[in-house]
N, C-alpha and C. Protein backbone atom coordinates (compact mmCIF):
# COMPACT_ATOMS: atom_id res chain seq x y z
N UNK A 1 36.56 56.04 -6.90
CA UNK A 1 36.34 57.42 -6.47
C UNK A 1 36.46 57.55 -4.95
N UNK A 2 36.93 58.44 -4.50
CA UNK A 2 36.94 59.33 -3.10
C UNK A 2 35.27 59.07 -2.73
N UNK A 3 35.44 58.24 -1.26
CA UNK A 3 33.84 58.24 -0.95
C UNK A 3 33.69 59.44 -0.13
N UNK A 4 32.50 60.06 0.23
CA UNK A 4 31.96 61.24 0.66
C UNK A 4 32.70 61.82 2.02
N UNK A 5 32.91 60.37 2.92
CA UNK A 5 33.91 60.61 4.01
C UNK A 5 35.13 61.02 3.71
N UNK A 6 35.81 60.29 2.86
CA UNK A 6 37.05 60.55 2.44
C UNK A 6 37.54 61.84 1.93
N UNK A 7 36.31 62.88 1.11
CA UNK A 7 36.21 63.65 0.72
C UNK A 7 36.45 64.77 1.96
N UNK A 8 35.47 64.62 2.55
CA UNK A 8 35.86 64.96 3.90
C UNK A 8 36.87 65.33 4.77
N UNK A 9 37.48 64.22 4.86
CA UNK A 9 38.71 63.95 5.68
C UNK A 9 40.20 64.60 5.15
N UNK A 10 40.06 64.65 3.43
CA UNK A 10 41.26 65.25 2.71
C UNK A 10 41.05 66.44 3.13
N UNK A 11 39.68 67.14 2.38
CA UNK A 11 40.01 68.51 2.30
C UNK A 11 39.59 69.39 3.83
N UNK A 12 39.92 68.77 4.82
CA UNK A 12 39.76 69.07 6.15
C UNK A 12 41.60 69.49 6.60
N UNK A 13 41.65 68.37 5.92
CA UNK A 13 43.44 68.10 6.16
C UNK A 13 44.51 69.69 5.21
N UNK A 14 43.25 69.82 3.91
CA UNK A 14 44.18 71.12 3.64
C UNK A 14 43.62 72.18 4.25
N UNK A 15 43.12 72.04 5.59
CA UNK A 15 43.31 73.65 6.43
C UNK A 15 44.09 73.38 7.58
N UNK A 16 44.57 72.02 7.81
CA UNK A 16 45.24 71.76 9.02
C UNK A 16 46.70 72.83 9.01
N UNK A 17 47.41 73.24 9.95
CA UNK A 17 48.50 73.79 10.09
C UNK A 17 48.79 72.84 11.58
N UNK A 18 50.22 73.25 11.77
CA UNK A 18 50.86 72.52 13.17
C UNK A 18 50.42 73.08 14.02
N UNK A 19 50.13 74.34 14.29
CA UNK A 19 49.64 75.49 15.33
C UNK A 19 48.18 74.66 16.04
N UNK A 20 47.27 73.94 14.73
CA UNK A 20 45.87 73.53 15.29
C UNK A 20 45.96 72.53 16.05
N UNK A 21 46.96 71.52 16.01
CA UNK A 21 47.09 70.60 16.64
C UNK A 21 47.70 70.53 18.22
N UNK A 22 47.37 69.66 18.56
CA UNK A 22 47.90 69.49 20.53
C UNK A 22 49.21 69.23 20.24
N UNK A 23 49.90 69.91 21.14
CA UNK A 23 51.54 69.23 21.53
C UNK A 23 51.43 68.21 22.04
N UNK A 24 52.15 67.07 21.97
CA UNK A 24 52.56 66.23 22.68
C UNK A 24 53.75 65.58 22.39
N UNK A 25 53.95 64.97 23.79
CA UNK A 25 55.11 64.42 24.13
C UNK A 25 55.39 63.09 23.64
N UNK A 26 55.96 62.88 21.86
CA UNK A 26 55.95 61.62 21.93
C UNK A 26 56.89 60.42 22.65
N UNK A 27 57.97 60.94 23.28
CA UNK A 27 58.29 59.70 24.77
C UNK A 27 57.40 59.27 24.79
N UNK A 28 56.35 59.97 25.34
CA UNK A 28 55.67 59.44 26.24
C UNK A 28 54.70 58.31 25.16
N UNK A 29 55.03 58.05 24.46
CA UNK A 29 54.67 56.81 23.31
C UNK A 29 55.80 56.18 22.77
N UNK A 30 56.82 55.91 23.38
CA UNK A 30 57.88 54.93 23.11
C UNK A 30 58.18 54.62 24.30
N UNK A 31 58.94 53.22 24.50
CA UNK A 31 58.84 52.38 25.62
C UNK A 31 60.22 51.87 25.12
N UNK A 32 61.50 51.41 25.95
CA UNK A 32 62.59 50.72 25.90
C UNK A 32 62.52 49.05 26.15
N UNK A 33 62.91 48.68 25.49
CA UNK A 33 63.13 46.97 25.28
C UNK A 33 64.26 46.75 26.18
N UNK A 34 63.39 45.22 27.11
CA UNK A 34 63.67 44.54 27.98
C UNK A 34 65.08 43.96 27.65
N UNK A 35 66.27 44.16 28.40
CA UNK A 35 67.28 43.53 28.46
C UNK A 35 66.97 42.20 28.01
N UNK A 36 68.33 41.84 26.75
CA UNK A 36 68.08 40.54 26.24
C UNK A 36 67.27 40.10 25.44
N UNK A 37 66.08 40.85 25.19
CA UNK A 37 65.16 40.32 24.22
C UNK A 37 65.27 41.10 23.15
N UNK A 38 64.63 40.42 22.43
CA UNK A 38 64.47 41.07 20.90
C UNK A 38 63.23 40.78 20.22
N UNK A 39 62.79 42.26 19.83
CA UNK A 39 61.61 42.83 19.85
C UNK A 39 60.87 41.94 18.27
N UNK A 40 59.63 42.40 18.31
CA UNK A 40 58.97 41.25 17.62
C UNK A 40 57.48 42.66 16.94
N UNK A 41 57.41 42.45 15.62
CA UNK A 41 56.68 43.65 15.05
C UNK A 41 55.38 42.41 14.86
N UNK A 42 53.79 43.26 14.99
CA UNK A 42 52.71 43.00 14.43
C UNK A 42 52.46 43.64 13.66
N UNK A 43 51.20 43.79 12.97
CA UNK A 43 50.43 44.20 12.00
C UNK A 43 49.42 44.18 11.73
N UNK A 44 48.47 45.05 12.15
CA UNK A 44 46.96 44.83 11.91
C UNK A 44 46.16 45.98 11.45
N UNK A 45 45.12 45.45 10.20
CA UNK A 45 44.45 46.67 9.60
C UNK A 45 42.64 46.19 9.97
N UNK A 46 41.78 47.28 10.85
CA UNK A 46 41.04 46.82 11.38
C UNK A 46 39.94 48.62 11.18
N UNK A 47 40.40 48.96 9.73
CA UNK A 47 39.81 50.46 9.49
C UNK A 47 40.48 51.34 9.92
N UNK A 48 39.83 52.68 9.59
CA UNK A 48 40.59 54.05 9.78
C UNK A 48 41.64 53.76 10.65
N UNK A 49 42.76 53.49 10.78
CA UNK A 49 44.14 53.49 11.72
C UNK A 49 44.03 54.80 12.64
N UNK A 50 43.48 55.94 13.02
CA UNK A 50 43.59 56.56 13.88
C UNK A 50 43.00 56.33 14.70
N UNK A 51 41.74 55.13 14.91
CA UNK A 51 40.97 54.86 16.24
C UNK A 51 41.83 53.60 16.20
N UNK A 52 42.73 53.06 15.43
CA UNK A 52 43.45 51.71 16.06
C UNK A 52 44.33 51.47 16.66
N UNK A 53 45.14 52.61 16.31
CA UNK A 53 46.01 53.36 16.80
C UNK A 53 46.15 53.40 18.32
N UNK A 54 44.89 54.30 18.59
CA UNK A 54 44.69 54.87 19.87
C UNK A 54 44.13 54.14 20.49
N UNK A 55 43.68 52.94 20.37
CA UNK A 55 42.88 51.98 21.52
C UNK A 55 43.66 51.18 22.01
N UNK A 56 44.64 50.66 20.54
CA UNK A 56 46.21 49.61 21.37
C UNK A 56 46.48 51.10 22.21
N UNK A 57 47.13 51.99 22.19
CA UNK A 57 48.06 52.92 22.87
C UNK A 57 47.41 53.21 24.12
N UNK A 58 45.82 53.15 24.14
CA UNK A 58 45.16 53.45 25.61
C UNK A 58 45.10 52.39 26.65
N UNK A 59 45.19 51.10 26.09
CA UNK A 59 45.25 49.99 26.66
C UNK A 59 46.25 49.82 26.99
N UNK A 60 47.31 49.53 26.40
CA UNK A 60 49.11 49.42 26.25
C UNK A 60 49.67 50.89 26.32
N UNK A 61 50.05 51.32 27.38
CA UNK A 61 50.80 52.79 27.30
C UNK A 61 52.17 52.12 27.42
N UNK A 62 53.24 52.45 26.49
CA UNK A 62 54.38 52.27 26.47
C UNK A 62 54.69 52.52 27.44
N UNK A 63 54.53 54.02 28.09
CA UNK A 63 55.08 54.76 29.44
C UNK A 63 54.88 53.83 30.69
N UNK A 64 53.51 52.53 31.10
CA UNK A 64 53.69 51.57 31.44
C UNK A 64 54.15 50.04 31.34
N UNK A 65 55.11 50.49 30.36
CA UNK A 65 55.85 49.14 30.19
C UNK A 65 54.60 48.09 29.90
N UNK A 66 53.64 48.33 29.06
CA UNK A 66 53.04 46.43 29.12
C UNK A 66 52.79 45.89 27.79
N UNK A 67 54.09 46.49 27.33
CA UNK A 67 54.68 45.22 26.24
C UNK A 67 54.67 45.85 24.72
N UNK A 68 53.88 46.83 24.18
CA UNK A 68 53.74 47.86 23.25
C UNK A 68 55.07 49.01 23.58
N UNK A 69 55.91 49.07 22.57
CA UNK A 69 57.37 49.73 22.30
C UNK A 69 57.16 51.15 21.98
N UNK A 70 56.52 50.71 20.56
CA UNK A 70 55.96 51.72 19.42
C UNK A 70 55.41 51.50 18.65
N UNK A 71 54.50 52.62 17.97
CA UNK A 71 53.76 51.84 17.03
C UNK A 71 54.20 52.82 15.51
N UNK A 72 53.23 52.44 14.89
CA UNK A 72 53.24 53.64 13.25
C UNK A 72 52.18 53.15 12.77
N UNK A 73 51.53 54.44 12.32
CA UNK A 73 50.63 54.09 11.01
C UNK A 73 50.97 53.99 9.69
N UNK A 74 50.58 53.37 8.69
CA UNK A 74 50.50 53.08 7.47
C UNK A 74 49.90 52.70 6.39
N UNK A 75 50.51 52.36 5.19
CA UNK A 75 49.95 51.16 4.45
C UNK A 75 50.66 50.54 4.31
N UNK A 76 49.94 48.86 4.17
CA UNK A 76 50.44 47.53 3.68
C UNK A 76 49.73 47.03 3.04
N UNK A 77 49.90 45.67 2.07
CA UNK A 77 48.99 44.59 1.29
C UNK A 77 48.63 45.32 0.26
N UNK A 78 49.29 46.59 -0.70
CA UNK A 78 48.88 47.03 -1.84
C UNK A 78 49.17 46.21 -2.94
N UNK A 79 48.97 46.56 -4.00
CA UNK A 79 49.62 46.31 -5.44
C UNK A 79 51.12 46.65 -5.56
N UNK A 80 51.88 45.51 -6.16
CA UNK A 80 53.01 45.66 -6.22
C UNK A 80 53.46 47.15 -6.83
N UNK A 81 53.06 47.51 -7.66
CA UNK A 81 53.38 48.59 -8.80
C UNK A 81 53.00 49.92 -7.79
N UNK A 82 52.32 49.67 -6.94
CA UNK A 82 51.77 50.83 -6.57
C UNK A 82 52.41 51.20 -4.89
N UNK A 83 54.16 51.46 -5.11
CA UNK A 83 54.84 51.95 -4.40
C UNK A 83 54.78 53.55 -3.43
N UNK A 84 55.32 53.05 -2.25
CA UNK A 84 54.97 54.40 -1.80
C UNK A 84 53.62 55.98 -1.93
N UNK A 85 52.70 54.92 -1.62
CA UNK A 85 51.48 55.36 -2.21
C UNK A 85 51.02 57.09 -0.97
N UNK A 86 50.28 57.71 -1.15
CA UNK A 86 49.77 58.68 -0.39
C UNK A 86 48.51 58.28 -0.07
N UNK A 87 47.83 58.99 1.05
CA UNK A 87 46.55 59.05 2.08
C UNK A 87 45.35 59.07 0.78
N UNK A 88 45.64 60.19 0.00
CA UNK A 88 44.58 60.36 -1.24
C UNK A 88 44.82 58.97 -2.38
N UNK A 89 46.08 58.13 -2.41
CA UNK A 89 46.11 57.75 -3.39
C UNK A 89 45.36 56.42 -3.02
N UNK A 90 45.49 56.08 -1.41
CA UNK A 90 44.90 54.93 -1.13
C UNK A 90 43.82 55.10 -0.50
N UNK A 91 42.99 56.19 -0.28
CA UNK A 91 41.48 56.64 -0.19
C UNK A 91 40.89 56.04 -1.67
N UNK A 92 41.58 55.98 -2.85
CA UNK A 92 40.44 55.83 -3.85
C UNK A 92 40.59 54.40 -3.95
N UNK A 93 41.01 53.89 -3.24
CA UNK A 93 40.97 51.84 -3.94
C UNK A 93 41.47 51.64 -4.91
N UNK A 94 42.48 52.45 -5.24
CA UNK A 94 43.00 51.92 -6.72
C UNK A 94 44.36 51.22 -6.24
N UNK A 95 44.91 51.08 -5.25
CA UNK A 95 46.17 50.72 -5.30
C UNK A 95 46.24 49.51 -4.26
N UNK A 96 45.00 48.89 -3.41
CA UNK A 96 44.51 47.76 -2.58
C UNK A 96 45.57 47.79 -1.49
N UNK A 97 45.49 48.82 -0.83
CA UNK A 97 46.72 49.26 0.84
C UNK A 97 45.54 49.18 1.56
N UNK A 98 45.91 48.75 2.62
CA UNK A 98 44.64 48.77 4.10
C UNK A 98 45.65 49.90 4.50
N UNK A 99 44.64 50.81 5.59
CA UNK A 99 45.31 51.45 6.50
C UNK A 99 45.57 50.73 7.50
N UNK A 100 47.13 50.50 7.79
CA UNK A 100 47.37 49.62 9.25
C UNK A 100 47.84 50.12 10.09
N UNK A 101 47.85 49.41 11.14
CA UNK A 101 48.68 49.34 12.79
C UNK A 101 49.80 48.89 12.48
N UNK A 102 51.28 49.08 12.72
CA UNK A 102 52.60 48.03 12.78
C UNK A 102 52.77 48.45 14.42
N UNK A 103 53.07 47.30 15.15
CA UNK A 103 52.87 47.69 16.26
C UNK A 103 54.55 46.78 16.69
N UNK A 104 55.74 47.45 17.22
CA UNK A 104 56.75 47.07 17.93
C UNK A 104 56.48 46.69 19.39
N UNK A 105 56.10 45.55 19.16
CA UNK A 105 56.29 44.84 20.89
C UNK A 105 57.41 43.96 21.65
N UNK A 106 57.27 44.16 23.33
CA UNK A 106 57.92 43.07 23.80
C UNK A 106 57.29 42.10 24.36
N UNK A 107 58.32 40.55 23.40
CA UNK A 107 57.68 39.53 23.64
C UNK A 107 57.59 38.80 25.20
N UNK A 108 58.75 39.23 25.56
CA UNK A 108 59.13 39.24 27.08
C UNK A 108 57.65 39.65 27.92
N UNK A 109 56.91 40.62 27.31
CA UNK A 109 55.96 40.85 28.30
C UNK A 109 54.79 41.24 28.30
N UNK A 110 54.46 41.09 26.83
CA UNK A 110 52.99 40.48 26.44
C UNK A 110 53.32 39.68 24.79
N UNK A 111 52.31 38.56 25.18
CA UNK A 111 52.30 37.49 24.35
C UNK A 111 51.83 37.92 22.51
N UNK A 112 52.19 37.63 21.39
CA UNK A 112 51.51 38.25 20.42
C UNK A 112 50.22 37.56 19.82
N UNK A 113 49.56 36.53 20.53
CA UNK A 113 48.14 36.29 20.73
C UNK A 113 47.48 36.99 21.63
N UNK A 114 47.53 37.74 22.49
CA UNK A 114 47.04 38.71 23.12
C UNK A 114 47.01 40.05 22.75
N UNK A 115 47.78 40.42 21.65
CA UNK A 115 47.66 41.45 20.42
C UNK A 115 46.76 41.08 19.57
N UNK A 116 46.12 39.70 19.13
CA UNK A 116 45.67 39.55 18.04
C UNK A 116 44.04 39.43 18.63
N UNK A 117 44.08 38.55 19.96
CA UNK A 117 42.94 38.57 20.77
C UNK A 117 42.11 39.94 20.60
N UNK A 118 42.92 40.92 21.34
CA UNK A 118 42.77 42.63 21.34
C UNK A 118 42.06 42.95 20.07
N UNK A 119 42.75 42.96 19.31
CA UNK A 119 42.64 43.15 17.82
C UNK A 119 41.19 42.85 17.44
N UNK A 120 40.78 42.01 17.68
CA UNK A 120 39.66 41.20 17.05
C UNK A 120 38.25 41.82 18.33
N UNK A 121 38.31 42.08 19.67
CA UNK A 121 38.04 42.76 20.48
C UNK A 121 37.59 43.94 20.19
N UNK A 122 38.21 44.80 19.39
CA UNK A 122 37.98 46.30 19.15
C UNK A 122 37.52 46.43 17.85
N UNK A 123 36.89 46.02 16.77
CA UNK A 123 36.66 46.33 15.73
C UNK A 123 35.41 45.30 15.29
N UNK A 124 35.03 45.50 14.24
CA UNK A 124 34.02 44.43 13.88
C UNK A 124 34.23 44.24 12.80
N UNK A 125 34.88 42.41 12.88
CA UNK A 125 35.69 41.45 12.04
C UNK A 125 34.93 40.87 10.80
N UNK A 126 33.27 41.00 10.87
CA UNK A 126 32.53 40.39 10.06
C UNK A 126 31.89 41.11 8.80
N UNK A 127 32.23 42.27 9.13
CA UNK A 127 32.25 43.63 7.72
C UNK A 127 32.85 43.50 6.69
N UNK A 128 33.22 43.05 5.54
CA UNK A 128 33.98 42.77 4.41
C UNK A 128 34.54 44.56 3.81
N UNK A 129 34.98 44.55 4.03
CA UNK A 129 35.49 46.04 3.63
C UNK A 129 35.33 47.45 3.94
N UNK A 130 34.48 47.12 5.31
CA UNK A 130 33.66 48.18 5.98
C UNK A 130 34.34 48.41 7.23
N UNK A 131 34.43 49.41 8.24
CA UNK A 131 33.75 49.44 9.55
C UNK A 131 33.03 50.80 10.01
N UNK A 132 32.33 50.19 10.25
CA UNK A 132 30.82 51.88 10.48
C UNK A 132 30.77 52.54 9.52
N UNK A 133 30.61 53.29 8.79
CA UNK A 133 30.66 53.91 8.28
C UNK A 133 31.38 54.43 6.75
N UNK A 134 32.82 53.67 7.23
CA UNK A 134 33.78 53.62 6.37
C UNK A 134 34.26 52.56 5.33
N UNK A 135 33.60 52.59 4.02
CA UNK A 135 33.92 51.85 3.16
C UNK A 135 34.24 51.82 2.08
N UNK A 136 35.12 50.57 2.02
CA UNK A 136 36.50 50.25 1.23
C UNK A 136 37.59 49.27 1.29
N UNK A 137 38.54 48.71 0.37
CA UNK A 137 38.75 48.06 0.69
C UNK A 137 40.37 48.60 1.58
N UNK A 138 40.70 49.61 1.84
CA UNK A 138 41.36 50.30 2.87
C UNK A 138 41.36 50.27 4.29
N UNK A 139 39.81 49.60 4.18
CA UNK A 139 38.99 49.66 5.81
C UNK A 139 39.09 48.02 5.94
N UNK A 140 39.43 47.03 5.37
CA UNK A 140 39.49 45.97 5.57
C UNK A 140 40.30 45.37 6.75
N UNK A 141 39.42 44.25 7.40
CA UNK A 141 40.06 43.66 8.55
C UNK A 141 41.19 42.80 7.79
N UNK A 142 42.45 42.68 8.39
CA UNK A 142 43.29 41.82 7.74
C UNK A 142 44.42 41.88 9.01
N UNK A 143 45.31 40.68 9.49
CA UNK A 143 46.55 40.45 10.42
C UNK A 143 47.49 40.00 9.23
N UNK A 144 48.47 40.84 9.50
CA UNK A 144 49.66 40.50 8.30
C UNK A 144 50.82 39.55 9.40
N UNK A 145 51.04 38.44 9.14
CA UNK A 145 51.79 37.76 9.47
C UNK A 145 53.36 38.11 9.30
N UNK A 146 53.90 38.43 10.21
CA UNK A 146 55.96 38.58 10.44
C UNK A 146 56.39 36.93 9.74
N UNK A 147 55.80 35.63 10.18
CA UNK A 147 56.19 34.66 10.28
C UNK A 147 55.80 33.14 10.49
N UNK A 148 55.39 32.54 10.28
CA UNK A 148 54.89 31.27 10.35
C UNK A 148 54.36 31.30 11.52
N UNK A 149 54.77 31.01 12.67
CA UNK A 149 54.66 31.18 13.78
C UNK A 149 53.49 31.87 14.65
N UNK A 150 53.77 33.21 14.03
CA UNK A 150 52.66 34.47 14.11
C UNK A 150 51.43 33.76 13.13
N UNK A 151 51.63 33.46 12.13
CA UNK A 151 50.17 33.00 11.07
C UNK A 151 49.61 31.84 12.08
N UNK A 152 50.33 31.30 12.46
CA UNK A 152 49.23 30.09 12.92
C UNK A 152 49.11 30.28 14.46
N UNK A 153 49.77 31.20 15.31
CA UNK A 153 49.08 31.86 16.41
C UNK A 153 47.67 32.74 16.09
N UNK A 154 47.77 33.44 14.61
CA UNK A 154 46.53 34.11 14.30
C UNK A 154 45.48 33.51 13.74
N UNK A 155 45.54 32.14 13.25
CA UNK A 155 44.80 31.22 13.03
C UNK A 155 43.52 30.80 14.29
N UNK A 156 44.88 30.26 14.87
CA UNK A 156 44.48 29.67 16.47
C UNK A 156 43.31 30.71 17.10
N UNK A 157 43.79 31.88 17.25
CA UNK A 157 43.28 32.87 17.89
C UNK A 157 41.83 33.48 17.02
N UNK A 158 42.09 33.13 15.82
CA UNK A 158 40.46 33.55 14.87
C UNK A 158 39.54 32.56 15.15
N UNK A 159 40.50 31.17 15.24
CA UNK A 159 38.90 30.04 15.89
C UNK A 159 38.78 30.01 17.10
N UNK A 160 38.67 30.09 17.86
CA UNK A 160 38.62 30.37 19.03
C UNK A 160 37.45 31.64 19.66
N UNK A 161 38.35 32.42 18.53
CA UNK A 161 37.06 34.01 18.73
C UNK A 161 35.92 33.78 18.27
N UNK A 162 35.85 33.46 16.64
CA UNK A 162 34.89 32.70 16.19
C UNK A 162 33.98 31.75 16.84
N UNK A 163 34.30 30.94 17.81
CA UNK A 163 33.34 30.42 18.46
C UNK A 163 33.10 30.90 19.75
N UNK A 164 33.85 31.80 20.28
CA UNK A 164 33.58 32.59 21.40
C UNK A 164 32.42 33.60 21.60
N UNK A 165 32.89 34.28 20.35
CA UNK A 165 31.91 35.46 20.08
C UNK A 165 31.48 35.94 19.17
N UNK A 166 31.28 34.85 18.24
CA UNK A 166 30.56 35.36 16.67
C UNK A 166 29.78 34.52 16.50
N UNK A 167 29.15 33.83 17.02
CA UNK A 167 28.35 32.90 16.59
C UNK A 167 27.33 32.88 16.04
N UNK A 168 26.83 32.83 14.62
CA UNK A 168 26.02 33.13 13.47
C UNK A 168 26.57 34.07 12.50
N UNK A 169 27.76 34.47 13.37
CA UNK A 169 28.06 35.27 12.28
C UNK A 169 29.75 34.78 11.42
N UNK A 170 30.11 35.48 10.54
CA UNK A 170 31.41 34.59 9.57
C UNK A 170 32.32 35.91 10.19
N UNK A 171 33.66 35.47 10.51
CA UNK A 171 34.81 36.62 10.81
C UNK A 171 35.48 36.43 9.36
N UNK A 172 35.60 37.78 8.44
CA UNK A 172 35.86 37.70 7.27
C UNK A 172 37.40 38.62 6.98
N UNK A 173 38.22 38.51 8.71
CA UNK A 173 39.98 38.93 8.38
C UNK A 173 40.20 38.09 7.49
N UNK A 174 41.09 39.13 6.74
CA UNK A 174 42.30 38.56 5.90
C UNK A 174 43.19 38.10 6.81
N UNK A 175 43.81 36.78 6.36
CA UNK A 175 45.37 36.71 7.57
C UNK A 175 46.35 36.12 6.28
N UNK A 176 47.59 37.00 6.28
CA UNK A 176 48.21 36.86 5.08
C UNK A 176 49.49 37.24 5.44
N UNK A 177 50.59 36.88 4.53
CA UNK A 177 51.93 37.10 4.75
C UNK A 177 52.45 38.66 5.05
N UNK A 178 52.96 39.05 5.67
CA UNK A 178 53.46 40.42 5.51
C UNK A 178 53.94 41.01 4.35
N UNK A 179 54.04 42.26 4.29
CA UNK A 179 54.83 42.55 2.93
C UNK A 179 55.14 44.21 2.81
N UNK A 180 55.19 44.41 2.04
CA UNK A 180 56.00 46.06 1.78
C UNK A 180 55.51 46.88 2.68
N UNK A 181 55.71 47.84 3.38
CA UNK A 181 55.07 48.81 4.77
C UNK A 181 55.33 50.06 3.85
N UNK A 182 54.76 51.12 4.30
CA UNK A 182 55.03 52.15 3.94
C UNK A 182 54.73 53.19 5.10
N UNK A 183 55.18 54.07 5.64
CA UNK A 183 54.53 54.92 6.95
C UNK A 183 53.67 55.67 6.43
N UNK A 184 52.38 56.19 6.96
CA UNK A 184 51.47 57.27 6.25
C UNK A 184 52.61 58.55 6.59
N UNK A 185 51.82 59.59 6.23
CA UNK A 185 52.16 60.61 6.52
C UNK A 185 52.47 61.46 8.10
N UNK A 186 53.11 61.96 8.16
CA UNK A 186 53.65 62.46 9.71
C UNK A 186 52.06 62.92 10.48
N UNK A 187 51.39 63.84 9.24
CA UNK A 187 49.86 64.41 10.58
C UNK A 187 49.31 63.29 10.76
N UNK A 188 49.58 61.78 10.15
CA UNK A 188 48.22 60.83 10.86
C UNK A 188 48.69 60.03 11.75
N UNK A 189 50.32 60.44 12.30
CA UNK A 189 50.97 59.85 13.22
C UNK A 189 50.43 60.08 14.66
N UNK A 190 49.72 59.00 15.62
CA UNK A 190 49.23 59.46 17.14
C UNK A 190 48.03 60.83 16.45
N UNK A 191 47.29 60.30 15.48
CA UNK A 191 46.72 61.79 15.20
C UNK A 191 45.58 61.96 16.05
N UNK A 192 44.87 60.57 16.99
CA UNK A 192 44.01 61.19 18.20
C UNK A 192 44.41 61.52 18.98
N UNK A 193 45.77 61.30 19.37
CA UNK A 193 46.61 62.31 20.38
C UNK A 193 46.58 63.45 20.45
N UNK A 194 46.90 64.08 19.02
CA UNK A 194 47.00 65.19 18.78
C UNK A 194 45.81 65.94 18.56
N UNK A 195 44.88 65.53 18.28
CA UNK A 195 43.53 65.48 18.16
C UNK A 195 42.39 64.97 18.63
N UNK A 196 42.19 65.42 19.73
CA UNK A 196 41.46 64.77 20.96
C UNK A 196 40.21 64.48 20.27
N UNK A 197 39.40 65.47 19.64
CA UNK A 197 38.20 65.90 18.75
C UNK A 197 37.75 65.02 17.78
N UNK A 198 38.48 64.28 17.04
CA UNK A 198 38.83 63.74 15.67
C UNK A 198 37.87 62.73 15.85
N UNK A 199 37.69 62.42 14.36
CA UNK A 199 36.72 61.34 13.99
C UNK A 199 37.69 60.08 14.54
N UNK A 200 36.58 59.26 15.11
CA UNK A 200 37.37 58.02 15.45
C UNK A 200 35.73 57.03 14.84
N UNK A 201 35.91 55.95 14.52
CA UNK A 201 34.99 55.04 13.78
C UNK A 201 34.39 54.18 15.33
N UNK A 202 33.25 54.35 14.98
CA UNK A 202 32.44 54.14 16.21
C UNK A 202 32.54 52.40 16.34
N UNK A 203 32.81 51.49 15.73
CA UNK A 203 33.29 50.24 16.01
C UNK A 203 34.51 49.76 17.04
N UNK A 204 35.38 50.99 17.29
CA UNK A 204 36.68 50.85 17.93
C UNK A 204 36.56 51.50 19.27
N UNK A 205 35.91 50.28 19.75
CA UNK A 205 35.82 49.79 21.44
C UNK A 205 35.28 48.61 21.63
N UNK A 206 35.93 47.95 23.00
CA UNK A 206 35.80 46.90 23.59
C UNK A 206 34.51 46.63 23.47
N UNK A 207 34.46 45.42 22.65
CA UNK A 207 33.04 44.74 21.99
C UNK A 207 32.97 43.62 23.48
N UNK A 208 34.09 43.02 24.35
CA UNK A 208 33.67 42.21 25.04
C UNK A 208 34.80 42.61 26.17
């Protein structure tokens, strides 16, 4: 079932029109790739994607070049069968999609352990299906791996944190292969952009 928030959040969404929302300039959230390189995608689901969204993008402004391209919201890590799913269809847990981050970076000029560092920084990793407020398994911490490479940089980077800054407590990300993406819908695109006001999940800020 639709939890009480969720309930919330839909039928809020059927009074939205384009008129309510802020203009903005999305340039000014895309960034051009460094001569010669070739760009390198993350993935991270760390709860509601509109405060995850916006904390990589406040930190990393494309418009300053520091290493964030573009991003999108979505789902990933569902049930095979359960293709191209909607906001309502993966509010009820029936189809096991986290809401994620896919985040287009350059590797040229920030590292993608310093995405995952971040990552683990802004949210609270030890919630099993939760953050603040929001629960489900939609809200689940999880780093979807591009590649071998990336999995055991996100390895590296979970022990490390783990003994940095969890101590007594268990960091309970998923870290798992990548797999099918789907984009959410266009209004939850930059939707604290557009929505200065908006619920953002009180876990998503700099814990250290």
């Amino acid at each position: 079932m639709l939890s009480r928030l969720n309930h919330i959040r839909t039928a809020l969404f059927s009074f939205v029109t384009p008129a309510m929302s802020h203009a903005i300039d999305t340039s000014h959230y895309r960034a051009a790739l460094s001569t010669g390189t070739q760009s390198e995608i993350a993935t991270f689901a760390a709860g509601c994607f509109w405060g995850v969204e916006h904390i990589f993008l406040k930190e990393y402004p494309p418009a300053q070049n520091k290493g964030i391209l573009k991003t999108s919201v979505g789902y990933t890590g569902g049930l095979e069968k359960a293709q191209s799913p909607t906001y309502r269809e993966v509010c009820t847990g029936t189809t096991n999609h986290a809401e994620a981050l896919r985040i287009e970076f350059d590797p040229s000029t920030i590292q993608y352990g310093e995405l995952v560092e971040f990552f683990y920084r802004t949210h609270d990793p030890t919630t099993l299906n939760r953050q603040g407020g929001d629960a489900g398994s939609q809200y689940r911490s999880a780093i979807f791996a591009h590649s071998p490479e990336q999995r055991q940089i996100a390895e590296d980077v979970t022990r490390k944190v783990q003994e940095a800054h969890f101590k007594g407590q268990t960091i309970v990300t998923e870290i798992e292969d990548a797999g099918q993406w789907y984009d959410a819908e266009e209004y939850h695109q930059l939707y604290l952009f557009k929505e200065p006001n908006g619920y953002q999940c009180p876990t998503h800020r700099k814990h250290w």
